[in-house]
Protein backbone atom coordinates (compact mmCIF):
# COMPACT_ATOMS: atom_id res chain seq x y z
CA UNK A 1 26.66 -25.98 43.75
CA UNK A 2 23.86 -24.22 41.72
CA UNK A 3 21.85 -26.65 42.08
CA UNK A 4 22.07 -26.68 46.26
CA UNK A 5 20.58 -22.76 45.39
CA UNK A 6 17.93 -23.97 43.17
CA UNK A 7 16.39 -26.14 46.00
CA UNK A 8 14.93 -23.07 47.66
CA UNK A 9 15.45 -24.80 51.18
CA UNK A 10 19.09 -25.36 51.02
CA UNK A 11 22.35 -23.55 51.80
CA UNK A 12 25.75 -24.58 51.42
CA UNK A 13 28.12 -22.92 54.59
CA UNK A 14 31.33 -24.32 54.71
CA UNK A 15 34.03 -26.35 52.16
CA UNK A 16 36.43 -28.65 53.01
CA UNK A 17 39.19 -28.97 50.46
CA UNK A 18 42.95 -29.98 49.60
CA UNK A 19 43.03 -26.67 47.66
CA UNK A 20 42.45 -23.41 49.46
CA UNK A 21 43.24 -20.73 46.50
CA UNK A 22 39.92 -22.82 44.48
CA UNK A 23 38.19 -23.12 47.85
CA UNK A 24 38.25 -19.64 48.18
CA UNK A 25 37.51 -18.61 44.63
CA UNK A 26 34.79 -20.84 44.76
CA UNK A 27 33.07 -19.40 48.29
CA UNK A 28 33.56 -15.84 46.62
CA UNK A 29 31.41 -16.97 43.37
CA UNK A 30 28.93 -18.28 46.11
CA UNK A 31 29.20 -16.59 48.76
CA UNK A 32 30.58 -19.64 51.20
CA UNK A 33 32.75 -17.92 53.91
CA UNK A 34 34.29 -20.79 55.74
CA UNK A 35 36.61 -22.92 54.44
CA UNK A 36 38.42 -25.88 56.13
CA UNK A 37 40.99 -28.03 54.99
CA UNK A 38 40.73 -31.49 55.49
CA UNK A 39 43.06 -31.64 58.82
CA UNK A 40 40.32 -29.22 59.94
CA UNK A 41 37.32 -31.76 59.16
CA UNK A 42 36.70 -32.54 63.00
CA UNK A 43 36.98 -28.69 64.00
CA UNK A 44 34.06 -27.83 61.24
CA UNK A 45 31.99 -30.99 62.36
CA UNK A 46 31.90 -29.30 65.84
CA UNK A 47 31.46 -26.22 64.51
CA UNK A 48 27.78 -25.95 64.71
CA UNK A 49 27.63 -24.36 60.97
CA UNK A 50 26.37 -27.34 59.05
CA UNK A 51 23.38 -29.50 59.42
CA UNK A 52 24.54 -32.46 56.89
CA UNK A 53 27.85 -33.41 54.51
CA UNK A 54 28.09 -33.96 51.01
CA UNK A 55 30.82 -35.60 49.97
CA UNK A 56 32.05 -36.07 46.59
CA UNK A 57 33.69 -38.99 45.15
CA UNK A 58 35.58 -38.87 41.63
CA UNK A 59 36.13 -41.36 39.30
CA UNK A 60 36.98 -41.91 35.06
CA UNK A 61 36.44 -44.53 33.15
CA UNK A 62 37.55 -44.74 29.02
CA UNK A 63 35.84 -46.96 27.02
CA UNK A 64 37.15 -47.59 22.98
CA UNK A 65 33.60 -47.67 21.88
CA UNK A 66 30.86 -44.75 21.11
CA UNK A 67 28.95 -43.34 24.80
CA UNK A 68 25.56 -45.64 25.25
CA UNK A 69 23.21 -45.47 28.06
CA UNK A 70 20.03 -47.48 27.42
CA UNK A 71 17.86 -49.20 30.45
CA UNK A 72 15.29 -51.89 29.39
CA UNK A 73 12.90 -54.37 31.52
CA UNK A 74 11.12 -56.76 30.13
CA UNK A 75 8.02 -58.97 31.12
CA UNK A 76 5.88 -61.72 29.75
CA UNK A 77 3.60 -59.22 27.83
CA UNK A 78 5.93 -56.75 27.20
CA UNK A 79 8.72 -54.27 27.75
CA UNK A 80 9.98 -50.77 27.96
CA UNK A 81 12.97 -49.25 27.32
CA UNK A 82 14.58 -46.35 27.87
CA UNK A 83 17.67 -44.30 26.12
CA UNK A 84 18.83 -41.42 27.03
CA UNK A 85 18.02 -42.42 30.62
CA UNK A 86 20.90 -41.67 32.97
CA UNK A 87 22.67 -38.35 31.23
CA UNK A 88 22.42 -35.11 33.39
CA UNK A 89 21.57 -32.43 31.49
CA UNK A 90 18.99 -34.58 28.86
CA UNK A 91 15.25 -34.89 28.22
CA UNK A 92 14.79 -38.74 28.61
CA UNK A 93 12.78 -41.09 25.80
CA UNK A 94 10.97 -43.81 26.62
CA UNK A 95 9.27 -46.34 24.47
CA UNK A 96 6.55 -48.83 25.96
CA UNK A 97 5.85 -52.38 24.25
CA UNK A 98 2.88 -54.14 24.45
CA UNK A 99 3.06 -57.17 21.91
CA UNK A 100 3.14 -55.17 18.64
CA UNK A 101 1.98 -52.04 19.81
CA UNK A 102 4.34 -49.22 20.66
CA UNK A 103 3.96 -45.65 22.30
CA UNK A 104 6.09 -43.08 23.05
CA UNK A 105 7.01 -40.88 25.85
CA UNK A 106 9.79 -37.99 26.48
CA UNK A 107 10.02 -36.59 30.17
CA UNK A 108 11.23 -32.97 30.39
CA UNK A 109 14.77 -32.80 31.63
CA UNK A 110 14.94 -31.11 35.11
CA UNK A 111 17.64 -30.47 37.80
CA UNK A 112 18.40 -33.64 38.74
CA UNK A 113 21.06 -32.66 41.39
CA UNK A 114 18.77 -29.98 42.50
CA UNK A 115 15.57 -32.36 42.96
CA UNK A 116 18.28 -34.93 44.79
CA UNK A 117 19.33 -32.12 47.48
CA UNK A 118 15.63 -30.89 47.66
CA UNK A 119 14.44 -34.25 48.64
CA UNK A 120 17.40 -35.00 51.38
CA UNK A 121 16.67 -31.37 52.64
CA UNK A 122 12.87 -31.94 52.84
CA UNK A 123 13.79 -34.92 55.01
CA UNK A 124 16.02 -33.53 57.61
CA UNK A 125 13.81 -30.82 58.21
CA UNK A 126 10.61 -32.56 58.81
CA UNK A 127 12.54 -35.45 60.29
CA UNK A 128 11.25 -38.13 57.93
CA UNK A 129 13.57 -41.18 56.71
CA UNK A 130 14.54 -40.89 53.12
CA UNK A 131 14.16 -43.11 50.22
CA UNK A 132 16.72 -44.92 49.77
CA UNK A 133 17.32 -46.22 53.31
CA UNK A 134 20.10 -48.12 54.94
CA UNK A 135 17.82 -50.76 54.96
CA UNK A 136 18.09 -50.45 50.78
CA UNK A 137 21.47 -49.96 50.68
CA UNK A 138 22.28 -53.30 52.80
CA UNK A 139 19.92 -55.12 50.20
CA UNK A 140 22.32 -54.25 46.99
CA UNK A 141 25.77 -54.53 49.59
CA UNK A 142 24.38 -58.25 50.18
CA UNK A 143 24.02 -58.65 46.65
CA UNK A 144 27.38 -57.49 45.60
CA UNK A 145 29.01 -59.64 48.10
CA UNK A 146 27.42 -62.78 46.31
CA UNK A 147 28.62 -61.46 42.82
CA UNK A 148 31.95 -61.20 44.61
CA UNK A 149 31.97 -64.88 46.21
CA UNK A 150 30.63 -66.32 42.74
CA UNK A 151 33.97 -64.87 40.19
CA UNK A 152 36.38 -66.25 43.06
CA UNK A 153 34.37 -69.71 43.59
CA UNK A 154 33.36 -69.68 40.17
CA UNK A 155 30.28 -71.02 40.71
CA UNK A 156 26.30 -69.54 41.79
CA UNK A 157 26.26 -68.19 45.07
CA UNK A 158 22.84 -68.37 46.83
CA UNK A 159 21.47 -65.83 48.61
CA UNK A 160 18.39 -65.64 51.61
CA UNK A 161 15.65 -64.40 50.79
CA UNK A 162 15.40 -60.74 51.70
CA UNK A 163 12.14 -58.76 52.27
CA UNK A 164 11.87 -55.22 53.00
CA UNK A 165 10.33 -53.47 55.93
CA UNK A 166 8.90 -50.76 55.09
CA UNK A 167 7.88 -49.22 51.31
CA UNK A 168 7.94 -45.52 50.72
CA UNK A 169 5.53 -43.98 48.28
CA UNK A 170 7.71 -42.86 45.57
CA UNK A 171 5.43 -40.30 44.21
CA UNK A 172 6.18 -38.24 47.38
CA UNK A 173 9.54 -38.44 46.18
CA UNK A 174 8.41 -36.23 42.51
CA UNK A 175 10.62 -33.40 41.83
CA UNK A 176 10.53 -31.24 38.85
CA UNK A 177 13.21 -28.32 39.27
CA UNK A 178 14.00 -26.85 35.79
CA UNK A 179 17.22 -27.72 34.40
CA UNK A 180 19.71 -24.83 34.86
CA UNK A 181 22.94 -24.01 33.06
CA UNK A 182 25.90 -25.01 34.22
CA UNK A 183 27.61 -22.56 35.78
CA UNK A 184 31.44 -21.52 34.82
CA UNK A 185 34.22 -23.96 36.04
CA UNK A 186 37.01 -22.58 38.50
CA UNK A 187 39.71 -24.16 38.16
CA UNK A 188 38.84 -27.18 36.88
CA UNK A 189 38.35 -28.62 33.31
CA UNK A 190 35.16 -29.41 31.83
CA UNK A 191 34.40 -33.53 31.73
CA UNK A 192 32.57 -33.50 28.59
CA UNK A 193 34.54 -31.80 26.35
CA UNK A 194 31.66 -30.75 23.48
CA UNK A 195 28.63 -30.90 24.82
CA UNK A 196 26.45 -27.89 24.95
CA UNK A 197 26.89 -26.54 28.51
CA UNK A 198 22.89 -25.52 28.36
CA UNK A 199 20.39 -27.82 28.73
CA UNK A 200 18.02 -29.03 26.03
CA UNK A 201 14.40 -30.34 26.02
């Protein structure tokens, strides 16, 4: 929710929740006045007091082994990798490979969230399409489909070939909100259980 503030052209107005005592401790830390409950979700929609829905969805997965997040592409000349490179709250590294040469890069870490919101925002209100599109989102649906068909066929699963329509320059899409700290849970316990609640770069 901070980072809905820290867009500058974004407000949240109204909650829907299964829990009206948090709801309400919640819209009093920032200033959200109505709250629905989830039976009430078509009386807000007509409501006239939001312009777009964000919707959360939860999930936890436990692995045995040590936290890794790494991301690494590699062509016929050479590679790069990156690690950190999908953490919230950290600066990320990147290392670029060209035969035996190396270099080094580390890119500020920034308000991820925030930048996301910022971006949506900007494209509601100058009426724009955003990046990614349905169009995008169809492209990787198709392609889980086929991963689906192959592990109950157990065999390759082609796929036709799939062009897009339309390309969106992605350096319109730059955003470079400061990171923030995160704020102080309500009723809720913290998901990572150790980590310094302040950003680093």
């Amino acid at each position: 929710m901070p980072g809905v503030d820290h867009t500058g052209n974004s407000e949240i107005t109204a909650l829907v929740t299964g829990d009206l005592e948090k709801a309400r401790l919640v819209g009093e830390k920032y200033g959200v006045e109505d709250v629905y409950t989830y039976e009430q979700f078509p009386q807000m929609l007509v409501s006239g007091k939001v312009d777009a829905i964000y919707r959360l969805a939860q999930f936890v997965v436990s692995y045995a082994a040590n936290a890794l997040e790494s991301y690494f592409a590699i062509g016929t000349k050479g590679s790069i990798s990156m690690q950190p490179c999908y953490t919230y709250g950290k600066s990320l590294q990147q290392t670029v490979t060209i035969g035996q040469e190396e270099s080094h890069h580390s890119f500020r870490n920034t308000d991820h969230f925030g930048g996301e919101m910022k971006y949506f925002s900007d494209c509601i209100l100058n009426d724009t399409h955003p990046e990614p599109d349905v169009e995008e989102g169809y492209a990787d649906v198709r392609v889980l489909e086929g991963i689906v068909k192959a592990l109950k066929s157990g065999g390759p699963v082609s796929l036709e070939p799939f062009v897009r329509t339309s390309r969106i320059d992605t350096t319109a899409q730059l955003e470079t909100l400061r990171a923030v700290k995160s704020p102080d849970l309500i009723e809720a316990s913290n998901p990572a259980v150790g980590v310094d609640k302040v950003p680093k770069n």
